[in-house]
Protein backbone atom coordinates (compact mmCIF):
# COMPACT_ATOMS: atom_id res chain seq x y z
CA UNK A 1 -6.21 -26.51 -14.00
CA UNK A 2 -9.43 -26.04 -12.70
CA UNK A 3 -11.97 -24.25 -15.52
CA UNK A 4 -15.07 -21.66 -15.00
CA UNK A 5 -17.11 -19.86 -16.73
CA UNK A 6 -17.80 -16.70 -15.86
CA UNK A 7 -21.33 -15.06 -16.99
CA UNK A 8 -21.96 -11.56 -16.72
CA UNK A 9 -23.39 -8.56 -18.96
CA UNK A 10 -21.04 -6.34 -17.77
CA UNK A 11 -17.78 -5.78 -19.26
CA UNK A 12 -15.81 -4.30 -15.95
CA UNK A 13 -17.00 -6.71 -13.61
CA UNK A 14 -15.96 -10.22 -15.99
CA UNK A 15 -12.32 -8.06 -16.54
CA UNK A 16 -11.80 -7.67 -13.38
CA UNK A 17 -13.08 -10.86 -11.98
CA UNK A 18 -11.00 -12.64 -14.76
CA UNK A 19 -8.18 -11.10 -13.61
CA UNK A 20 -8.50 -11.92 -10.65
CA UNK A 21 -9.55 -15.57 -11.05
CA UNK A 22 -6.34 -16.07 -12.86
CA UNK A 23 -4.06 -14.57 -10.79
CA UNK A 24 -5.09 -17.58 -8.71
CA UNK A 25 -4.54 -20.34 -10.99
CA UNK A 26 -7.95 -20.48 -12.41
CA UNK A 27 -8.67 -20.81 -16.41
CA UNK A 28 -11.84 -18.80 -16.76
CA UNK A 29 -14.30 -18.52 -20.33
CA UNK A 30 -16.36 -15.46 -20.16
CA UNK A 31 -19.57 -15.29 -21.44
CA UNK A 32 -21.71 -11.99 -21.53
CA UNK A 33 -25.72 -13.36 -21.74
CA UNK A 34 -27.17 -16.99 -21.59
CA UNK A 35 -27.01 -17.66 -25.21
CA UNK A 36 -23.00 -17.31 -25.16
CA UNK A 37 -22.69 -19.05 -22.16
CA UNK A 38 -25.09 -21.98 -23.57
CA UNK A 39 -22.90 -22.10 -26.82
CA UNK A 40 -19.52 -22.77 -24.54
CA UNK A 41 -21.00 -25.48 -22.52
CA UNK A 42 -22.03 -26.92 -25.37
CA UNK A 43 -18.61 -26.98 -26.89
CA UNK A 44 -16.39 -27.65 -23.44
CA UNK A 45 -17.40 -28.91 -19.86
CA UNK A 46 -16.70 -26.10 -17.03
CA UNK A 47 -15.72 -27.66 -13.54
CA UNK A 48 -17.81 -24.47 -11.69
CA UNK A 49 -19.84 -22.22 -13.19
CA UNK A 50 -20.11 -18.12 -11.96
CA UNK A 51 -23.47 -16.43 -13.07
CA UNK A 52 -24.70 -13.42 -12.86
CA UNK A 53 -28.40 -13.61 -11.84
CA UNK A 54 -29.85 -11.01 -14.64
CA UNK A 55 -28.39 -11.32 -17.87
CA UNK A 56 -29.80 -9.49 -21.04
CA UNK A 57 -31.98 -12.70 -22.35
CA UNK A 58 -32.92 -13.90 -18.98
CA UNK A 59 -31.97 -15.05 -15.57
CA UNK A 60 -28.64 -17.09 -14.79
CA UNK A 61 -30.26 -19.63 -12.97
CA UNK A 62 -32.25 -20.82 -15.84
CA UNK A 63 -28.62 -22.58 -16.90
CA UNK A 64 -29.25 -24.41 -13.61
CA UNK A 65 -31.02 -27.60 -14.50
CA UNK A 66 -28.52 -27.88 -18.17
CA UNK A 67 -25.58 -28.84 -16.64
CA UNK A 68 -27.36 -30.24 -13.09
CA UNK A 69 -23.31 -31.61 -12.61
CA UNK A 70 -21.87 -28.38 -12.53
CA UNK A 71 -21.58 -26.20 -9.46
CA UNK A 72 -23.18 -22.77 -9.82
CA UNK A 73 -22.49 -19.60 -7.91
CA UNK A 74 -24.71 -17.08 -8.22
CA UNK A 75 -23.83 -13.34 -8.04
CA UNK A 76 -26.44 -10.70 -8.30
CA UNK A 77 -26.30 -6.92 -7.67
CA UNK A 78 -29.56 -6.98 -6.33
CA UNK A 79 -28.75 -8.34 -2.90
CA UNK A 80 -31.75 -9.73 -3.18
CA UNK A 81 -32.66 -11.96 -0.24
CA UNK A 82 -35.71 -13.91 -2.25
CA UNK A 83 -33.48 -14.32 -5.42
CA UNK A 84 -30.76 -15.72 -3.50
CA UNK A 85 -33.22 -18.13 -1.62
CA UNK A 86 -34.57 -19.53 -5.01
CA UNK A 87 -30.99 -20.08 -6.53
CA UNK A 88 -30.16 -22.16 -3.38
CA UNK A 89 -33.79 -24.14 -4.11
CA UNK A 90 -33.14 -24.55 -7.77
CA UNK A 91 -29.67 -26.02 -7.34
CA UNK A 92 -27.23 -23.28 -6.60
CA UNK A 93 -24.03 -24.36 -5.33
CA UNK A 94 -23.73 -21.07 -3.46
CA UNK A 95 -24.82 -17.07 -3.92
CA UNK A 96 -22.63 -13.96 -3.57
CA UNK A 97 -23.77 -10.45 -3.73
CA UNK A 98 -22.32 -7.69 -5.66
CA UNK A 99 -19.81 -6.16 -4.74
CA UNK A 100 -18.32 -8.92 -3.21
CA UNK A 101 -15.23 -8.89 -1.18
CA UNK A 102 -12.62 -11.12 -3.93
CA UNK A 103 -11.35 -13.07 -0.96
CA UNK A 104 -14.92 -14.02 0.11
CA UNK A 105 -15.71 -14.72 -3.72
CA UNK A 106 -12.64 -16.91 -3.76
CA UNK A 107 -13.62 -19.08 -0.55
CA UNK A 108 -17.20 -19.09 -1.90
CA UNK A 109 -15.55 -20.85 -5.08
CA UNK A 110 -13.56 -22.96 -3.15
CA UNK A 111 -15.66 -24.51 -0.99
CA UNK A 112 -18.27 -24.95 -4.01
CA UNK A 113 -15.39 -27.33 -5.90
CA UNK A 114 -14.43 -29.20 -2.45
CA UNK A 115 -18.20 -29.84 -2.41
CA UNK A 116 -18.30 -31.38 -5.54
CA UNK A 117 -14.90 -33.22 -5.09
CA UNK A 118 -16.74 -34.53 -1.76
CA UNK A 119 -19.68 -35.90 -3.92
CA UNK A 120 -17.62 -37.46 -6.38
CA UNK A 121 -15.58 -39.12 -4.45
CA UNK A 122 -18.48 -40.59 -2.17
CA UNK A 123 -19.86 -44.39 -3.19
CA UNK A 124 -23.16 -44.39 -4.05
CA UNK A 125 -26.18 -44.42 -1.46
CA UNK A 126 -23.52 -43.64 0.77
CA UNK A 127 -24.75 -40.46 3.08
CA UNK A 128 -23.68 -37.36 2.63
CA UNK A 129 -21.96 -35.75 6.20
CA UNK A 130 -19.89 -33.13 5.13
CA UNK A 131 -15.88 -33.95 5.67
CA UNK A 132 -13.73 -31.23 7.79
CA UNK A 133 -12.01 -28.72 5.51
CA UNK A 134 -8.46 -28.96 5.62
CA UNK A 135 -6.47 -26.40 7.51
CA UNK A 136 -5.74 -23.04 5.18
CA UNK A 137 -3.21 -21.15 7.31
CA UNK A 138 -4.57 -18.08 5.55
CA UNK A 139 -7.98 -18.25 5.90
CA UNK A 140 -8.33 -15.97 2.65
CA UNK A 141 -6.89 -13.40 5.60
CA UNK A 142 -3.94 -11.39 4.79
CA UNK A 143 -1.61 -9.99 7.47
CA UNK A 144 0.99 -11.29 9.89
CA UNK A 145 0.14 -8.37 12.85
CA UNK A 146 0.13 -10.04 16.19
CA UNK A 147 -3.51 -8.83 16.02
CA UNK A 148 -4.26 -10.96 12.76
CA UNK A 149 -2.45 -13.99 14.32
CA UNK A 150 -4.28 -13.97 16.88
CA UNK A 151 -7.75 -13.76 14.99
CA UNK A 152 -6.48 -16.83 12.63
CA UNK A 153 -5.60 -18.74 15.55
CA UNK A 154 -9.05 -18.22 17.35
CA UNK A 155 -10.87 -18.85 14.05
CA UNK A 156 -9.17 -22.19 13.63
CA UNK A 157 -10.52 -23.27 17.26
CA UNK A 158 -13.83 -22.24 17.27
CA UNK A 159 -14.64 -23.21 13.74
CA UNK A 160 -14.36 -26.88 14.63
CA UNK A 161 -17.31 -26.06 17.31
CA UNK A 162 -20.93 -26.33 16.71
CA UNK A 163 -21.77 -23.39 19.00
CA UNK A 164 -23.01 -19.73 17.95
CA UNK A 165 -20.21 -17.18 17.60
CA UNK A 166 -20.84 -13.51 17.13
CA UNK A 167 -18.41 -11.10 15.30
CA UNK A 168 -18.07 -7.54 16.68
CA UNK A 169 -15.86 -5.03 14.72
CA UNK A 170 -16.38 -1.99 12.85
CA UNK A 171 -17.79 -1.63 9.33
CA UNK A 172 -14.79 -2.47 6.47
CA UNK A 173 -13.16 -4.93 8.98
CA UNK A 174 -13.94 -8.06 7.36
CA UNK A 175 -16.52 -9.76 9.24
CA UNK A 176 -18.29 -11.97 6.16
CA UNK A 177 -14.84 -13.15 5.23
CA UNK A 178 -14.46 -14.34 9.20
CA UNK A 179 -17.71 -16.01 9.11
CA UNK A 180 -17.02 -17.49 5.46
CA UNK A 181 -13.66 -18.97 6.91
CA UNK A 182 -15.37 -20.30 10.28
CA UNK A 183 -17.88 -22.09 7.97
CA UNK A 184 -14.96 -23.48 5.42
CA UNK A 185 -12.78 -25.19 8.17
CA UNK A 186 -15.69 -26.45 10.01
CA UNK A 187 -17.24 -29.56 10.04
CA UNK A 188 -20.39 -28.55 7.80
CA UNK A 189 -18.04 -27.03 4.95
CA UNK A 190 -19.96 -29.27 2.32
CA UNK A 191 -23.23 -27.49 3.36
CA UNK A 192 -24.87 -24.21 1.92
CA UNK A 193 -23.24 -20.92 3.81
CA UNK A 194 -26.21 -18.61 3.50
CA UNK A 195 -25.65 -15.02 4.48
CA UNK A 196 -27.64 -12.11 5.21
CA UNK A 197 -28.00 -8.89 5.82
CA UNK A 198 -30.40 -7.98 8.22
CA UNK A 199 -30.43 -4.06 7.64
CA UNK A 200 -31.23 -4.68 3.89
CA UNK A 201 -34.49 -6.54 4.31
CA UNK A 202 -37.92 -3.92 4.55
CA UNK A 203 -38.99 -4.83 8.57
CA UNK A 204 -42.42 -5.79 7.40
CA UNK A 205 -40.50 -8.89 5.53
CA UNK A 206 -38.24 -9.84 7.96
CA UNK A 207 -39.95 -12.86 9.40
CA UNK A 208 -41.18 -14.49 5.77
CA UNK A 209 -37.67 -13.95 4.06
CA UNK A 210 -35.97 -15.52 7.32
CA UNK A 211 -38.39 -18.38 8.77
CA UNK A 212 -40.78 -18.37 4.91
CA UNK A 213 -44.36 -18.73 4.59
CA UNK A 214 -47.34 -20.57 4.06
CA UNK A 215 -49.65 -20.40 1.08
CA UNK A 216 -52.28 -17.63 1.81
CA UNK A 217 -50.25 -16.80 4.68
CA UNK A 218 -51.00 -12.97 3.53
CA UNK A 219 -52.13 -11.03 0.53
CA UNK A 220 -49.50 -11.79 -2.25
CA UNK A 221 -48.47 -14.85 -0.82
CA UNK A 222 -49.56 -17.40 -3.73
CA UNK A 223 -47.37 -20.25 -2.96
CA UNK A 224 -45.23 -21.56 -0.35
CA UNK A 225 -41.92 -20.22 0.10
CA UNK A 226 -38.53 -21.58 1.86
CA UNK A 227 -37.37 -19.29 4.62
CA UNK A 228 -33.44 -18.72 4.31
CA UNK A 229 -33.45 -20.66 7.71
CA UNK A 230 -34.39 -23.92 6.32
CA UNK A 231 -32.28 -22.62 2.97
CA UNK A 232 -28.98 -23.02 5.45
CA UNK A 233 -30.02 -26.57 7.14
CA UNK A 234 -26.94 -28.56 7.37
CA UNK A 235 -24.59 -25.73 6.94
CA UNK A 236 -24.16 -21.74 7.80
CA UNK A 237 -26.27 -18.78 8.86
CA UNK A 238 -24.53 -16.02 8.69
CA UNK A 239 -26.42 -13.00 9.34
CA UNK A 240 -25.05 -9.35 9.12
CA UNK A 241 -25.80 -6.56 11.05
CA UNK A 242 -27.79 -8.44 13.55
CA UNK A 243 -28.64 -5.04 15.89
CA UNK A 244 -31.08 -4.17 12.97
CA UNK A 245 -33.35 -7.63 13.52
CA UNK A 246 -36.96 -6.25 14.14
CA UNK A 247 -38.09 -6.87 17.84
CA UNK A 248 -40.79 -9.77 16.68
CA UNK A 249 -37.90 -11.30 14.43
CA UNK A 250 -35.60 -11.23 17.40
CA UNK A 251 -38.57 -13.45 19.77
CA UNK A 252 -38.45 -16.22 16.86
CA UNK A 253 -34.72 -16.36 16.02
CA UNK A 254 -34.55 -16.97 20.12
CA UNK A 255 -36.55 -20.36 19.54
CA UNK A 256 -34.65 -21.76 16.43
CA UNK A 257 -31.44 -21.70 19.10
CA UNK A 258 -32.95 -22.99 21.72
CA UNK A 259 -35.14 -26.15 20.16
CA UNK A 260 -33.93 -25.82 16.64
CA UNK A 261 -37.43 -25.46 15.04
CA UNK A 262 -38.69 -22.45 13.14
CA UNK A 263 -42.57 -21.81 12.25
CA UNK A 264 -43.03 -20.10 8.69
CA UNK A 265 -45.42 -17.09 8.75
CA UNK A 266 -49.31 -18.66 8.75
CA UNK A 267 -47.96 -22.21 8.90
CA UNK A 268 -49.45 -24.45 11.81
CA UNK A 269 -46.77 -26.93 12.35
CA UNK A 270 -42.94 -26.09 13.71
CA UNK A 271 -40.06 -27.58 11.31
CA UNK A 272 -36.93 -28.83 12.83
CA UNK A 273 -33.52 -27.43 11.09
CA UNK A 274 -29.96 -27.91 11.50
CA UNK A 275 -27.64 -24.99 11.63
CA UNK A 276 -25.12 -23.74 12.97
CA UNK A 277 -25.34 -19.56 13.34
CA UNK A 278 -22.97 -17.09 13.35
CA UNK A 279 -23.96 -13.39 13.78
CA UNK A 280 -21.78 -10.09 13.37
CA UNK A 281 -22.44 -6.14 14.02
CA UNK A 282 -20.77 -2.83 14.95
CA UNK A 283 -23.19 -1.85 16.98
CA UNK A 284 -23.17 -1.46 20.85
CA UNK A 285 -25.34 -4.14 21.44
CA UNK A 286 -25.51 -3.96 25.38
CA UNK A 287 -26.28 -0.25 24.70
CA UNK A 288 -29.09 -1.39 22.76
CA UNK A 289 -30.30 -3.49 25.39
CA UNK A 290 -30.43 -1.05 28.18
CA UNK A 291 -32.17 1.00 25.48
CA UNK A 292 -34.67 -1.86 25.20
CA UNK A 293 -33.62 -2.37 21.38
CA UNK A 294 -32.30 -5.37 21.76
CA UNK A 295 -33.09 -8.81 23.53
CA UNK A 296 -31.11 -9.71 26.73
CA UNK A 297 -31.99 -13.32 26.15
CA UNK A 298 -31.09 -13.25 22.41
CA UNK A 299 -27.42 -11.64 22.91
CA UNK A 300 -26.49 -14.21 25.00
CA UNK A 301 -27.72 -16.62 23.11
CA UNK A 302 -25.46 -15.32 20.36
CA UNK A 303 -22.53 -14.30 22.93
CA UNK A 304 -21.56 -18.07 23.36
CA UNK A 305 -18.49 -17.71 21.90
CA UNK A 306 -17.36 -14.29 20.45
CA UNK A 307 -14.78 -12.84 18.48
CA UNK A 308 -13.67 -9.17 17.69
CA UNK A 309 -11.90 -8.30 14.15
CA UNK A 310 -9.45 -5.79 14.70
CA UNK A 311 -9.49 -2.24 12.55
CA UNK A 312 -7.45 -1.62 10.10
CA UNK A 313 -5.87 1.05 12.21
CA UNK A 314 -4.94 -1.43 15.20
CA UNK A 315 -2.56 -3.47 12.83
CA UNK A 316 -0.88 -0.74 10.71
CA UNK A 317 1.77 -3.16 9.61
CA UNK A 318 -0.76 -4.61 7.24
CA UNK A 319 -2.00 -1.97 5.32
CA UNK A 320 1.02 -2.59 2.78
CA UNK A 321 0.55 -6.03 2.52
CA UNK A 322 -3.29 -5.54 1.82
CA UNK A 323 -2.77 -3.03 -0.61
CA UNK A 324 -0.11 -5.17 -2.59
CA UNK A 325 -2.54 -7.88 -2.46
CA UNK A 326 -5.70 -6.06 -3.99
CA UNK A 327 -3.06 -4.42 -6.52
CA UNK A 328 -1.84 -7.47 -7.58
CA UNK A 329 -5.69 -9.00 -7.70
CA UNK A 330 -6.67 -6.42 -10.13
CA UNK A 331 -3.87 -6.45 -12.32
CA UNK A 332 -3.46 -10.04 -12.66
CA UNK A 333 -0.53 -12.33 -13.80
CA UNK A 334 2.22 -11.14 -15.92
CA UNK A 335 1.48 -7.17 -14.71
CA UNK A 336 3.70 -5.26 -12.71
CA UNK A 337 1.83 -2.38 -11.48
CA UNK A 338 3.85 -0.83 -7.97
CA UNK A 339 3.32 1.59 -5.10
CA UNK A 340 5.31 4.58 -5.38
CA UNK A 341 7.34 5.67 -2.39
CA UNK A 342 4.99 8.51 -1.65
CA UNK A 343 2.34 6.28 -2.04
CA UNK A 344 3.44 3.70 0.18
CA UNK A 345 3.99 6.30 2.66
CA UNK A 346 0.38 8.05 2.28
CA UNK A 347 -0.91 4.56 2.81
CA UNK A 348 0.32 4.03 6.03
CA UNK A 349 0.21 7.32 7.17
CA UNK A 350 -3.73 7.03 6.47
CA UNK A 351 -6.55 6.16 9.63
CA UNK A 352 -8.48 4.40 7.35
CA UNK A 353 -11.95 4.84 9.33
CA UNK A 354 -13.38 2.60 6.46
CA UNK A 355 -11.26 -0.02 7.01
CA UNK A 356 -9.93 -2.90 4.63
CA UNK A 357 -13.10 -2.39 2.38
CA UNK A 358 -12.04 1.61 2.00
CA UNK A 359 -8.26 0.31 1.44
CA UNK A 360 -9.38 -1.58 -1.45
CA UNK A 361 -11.54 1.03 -2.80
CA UNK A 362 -8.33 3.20 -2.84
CA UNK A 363 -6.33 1.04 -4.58
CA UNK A 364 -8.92 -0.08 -6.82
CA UNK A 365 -9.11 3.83 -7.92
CA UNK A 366 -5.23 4.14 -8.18
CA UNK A 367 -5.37 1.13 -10.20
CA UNK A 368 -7.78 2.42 -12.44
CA UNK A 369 -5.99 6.30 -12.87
CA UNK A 370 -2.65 5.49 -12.86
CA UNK A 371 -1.57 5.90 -16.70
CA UNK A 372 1.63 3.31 -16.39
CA UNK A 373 1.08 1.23 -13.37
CA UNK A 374 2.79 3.58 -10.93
CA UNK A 375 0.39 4.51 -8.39
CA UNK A 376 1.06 8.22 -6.87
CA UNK A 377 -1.00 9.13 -4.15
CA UNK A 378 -3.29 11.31 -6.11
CA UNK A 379 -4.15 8.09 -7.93
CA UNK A 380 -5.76 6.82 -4.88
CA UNK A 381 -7.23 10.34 -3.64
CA UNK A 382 -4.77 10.92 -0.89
CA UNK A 383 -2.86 13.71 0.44
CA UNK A 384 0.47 14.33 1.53
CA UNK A 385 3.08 16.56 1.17
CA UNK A 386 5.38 17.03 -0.92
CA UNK A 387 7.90 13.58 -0.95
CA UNK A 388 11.27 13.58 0.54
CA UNK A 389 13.97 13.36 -2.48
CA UNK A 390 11.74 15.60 -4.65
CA UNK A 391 13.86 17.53 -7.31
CA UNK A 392 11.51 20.03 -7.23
CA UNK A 393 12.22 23.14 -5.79
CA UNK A 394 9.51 24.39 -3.10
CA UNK A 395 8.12 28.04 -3.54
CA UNK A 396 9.00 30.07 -0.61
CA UNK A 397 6.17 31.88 -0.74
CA UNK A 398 4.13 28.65 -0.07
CA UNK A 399 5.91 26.48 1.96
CA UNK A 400 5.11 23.00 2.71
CA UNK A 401 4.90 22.21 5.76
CA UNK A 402 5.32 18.50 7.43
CA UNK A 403 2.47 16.92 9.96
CA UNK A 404 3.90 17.73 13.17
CA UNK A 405 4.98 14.65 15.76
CA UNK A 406 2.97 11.42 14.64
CA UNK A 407 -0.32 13.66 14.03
CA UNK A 408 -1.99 11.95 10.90
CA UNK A 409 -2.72 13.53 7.23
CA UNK A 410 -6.54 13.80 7.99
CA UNK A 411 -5.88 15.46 11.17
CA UNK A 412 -2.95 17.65 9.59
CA UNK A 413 -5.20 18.55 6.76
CA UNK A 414 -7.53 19.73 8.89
CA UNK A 415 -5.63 21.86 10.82
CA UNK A 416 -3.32 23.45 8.01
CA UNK A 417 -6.96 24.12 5.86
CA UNK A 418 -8.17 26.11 9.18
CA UNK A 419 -5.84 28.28 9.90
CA UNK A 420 -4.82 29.41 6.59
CA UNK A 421 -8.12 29.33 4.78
CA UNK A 422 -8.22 32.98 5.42
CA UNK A 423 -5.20 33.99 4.12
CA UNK A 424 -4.87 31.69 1.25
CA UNK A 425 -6.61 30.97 -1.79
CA UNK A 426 -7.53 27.63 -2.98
CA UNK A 427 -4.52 27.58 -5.57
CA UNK A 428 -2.45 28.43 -2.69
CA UNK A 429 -3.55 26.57 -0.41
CA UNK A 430 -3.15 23.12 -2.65
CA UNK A 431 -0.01 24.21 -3.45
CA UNK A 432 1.52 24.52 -0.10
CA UNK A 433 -0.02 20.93 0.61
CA UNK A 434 1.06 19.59 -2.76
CA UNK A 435 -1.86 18.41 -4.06
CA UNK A 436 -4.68 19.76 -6.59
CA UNK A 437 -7.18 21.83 -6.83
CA UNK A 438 -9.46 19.46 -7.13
CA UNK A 439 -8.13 17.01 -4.59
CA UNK A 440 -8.40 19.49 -2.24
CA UNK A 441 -12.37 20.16 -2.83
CA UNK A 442 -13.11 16.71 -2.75
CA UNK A 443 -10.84 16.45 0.62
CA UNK A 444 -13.10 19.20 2.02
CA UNK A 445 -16.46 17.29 1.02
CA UNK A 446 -14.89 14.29 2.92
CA UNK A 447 -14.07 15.90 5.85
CA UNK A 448 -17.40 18.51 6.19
CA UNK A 449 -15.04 21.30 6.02
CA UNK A 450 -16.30 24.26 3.44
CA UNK A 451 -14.58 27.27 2.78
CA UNK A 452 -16.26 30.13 4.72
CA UNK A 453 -18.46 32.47 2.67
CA UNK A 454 -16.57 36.02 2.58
C-alpha cells in the first residue's frame, strides 16, 4: 500500500483529506508543522509526501532537499503564483491550490508516484522522455450521461496530441480536472502540469509571473526569476480563465505558440521552451473580440482543437452519482452516511447554476450537519416540500403546495414567496413550504428577493 504523509496546520483540512486519501487505498501519517513531520521521516520512509506550504515553524518546502527521493506536492491556500513557481524550482513534484477539487488532488498524486515509478525504473544515464499514461476509463470523471461519454471519449483522443486545446464551459463544470486528465494520458505525463489562473494575478505582474524576469529588470527585482512558462517545459500549461490575460500578455503568449520562445521581462535574449498549452474560460470569447478585448490571432491560436464541458444541468442523471461520490469521499471507509429520499429528490430537482463545484459544497455542508449520517435536505440548504409518505399531517390552513408541471424549486420558490408574501408571515410562509425560518431568509439572500417594507 502506497504511504504519504500528509502536512498541514490545520486540523479540518488533514481529516478530511485523510479521509479521503483512504477511501482510495492510500495509508496516510499526518503531521501538523515541520518538526512532526521531520520526526516521522526520520522514523519511516513515505513513498509521496503532501505539504502544506506555511506551516507554524516554517515553510513546507524547506523538507524539500531532506528526503530529495521523495515526491512532494505542494498545497498552499495562498494561490500564490510565485510560491508555486519556487516549489517547482526547489524540487516539487507538483503544486495544488487550496481548495482543491479531491479528484484533481488525486490525479495530481497519481501522476507524481507514476513519475517516480518512471525514474526508478529507468537505467542510469538513460534519458528521461516521459512514457504514455495508461488508459483510466474514468479520467477522475464521474458520470455515465451520454454527455460525459462523450467528453471522456474526446479527452482520450486529443490528449495523445501535441496541439493546443481550449476548454469552454461554465464556472463549477470541471475544467482543471479536464485539463489535469488531458495532461495524465498524454505523452508528457512524467512532466510538471503547471496551472494558472489568469484572473488571480495583479495585471501589472502578469508578464514577470508568466514569461519571469531579469535581474534589475525593475525596482524590486533583485534576482532572476523563472517565469511559470519555462516552470512547465516538457510538460503542461494550463491556464484558467484565459479572457482575463492583459492585452500586452496576450501579444507575448502569441509568440511562445508560434516559435516556442518566450523573452523574460528586461532580458535581451529569447529562450526556447517545450510545452504543450491548454487554455479554458466561460467567457464569450468572440464577444470579446468584436469588443476588441481579446486577440483574433491568439483565439485561434488556442481554438486548434476545442472542447466544451457540459453543465451540471445538461446531464441530470449524474447529479446522484456525484453526490454519492463526494459523500462517500468525506466520510471515508467503513462509514455509511446516505441520502434521504427527500434528499435525493431535492438534488435532482435542483439547477445547480454552480455546477459540480456547488454540488459538492452542498453535500460537503449536509455532511457536516447531519447529526447521524442521514442527510435531509435542510442539511444541504435546500428546499422542497413537504415529502411524499410523510406521516405528518399538513395544516389546512397552510397548505403545501407542489411545483407545478416540471417548473424547478428555485423557480417555484420564487413564485410561491411572491404572491403570498403579502398575505403571509414568515412563520407561515416556511411552513406552507416546509422548511425553516431560517432556511427561508437565507433562500431569499440567494435569490435577491427581500420581503417588502410595509
Amino acid at each position: 500500500m502506497t504511504r504519504i504523509l500528509l502536512v498541514d496546520d490545520e486540523a479540518p483540512i488533514r481529516r478530511a483529506v485523510r479521509r479521503f486519501l483512504e477511501h482510495h487505498d492510500f495509508e496516510v501519517d499526518v503531521a501538523e508543522d515541520l518538526a512532526a513531520a521531520r520526526a516521522l521521516a526520520a522514523a519511516m520512509p513515505y513513498d509521496l509526501r503532501l505539504v502544506d506550504l506555511r506551516l507554524p515553524d516554517g515553510e513546507g518546502i524547506e523538507l524539500l532537499p531532506e528526503c530529495s527521493g521523495t515526491p512532494t506536492v505542494i498545497m498552499t491556500s495562498y494561490a500564490s503564483v510565485p510560491s508555486a513557481v519556487n516549489a517547482m524550482k526547489e524540487g516539487a513534484a507538483d503544486y495544488i491550490a487550496k481548495p482543491f477539487d479531491h479528484d484533481a488532488l488525486l490525479l495530481t498524486l497519481r501522476a507524481a508516484l507514476r513519475a517516480r515509478a518512471e525514474h526508478e525504473r529507468r537505467p542510469s544515464g538513460a534519458p528521461s522522455t516521459p512514457e504514455p499514461a495508461a488508459s483510466s476509463p474514468g479520467l477522475g470523471m464521474v458520470g455515465d450521461s451520454t454527455a460525459m461519454q462523450q467528453l471522456r471519449d474526446q479527452i482520450q483522443r486529443v490528449a495523445a496530441t501535441q496541439s493546443t486545446v481550449l476548454l469552454r464551459g461554465e464556472s463549477g463544470t470541471g475544467k482543471e480536472l479536464a485539463a489535469r486528465a488531458l495532461h495524465e494520458l498524454s505523452p508528457r505525463a512524467g512532466g510538471p502540469f503547471v496551472a494558472v489562473n489568469c484572473a488571480t494575478i495583479p495585471e501589472g505582474l502578469v508578464e514577470a509571473e508568466l514569461f519571469g524576469h531579469a535581474q534589475g529588470a525593475y525596482t524590486g527585482a533583485v534576482k532572476a526569476r523563472t517565469g511559470l512558462i519555462q516552470s512547465a517545459h516538457g510538460g503542461t500549461l494550463f491556464l484558467d480563465e484565459i479572457g482575463e490575460l492583459a492585452p500586452a500578455a496576450q501579444a507575448r503568449l502569441l509568440r511562445v505558440l508560434q516559435d516556442g520562445e518566450i523573452r523574460p521581462v528586461g532580458a535581451n535574449e529569447n529562450l526556447k521552451v517545450d510545452v504543450r498549452l491548454l487554455a479554458a474560460t466561460h467567457r464569450d470569447l468572440e464577444g470579446m473580440i468584436a469588443e476588441q478585448a481579446f486577440r483574433a490571432d491568439l483565439y485561434y491560436r488556442l481554438r486548434v482543437l476545442e472542447l466544451s464541458i457540459p453543465p451540471l444541468r445538461v446531464r441530470r442523471e449524474d447529479i446522484l452519482p456525484l453526490a454519492h461520490h463526494f459523500l462517500q469521499g468525506l466520510a471515508g471507509p467503513g462509514a455509511t452516511p446516505r441520502f434521504t429520499p427527500a434528499a435525493q429528490a431535492a438534488l435532482k430537482a435542483q439547477e445547480w447554476p454552480g455546477n459540480v463545484r456547488e454540488l459538492a459544497n452542498a453535500v460537503e455542508r449536509g455532511w457536516v450537519l447531519s447529526p447521524d449520517g442521514h442527510i435531509e435536505p435542510e442539511h444541504m440548504g435546500l428546499e422542497t416540500g413537504r415529502p411524499e409518505g410523510s406521516d405528518d399531517v399538513p395544516n389546512p390552513a397552510f397548505p403545501t403546495r407542489r411545483p407545478p408541471g416540471n417548473s424547478s424549486l428555485n423557480a417555484y420558490f420564487r413564485q410561491f414567496v411572491q404572491e403570498n408574501q403579502d398575505r403571509m408571515t414568515e412563520t407561515e410562509l416556511a411552513r406552507a413550504l416546509g422548511i425553516s425560518r431560517k432556511t427561508l431568509w437565507e433562500r431569499r439572500q440567494r435569490e435577491n428577493l427581500p420581503r417588502p417594507r410595509t
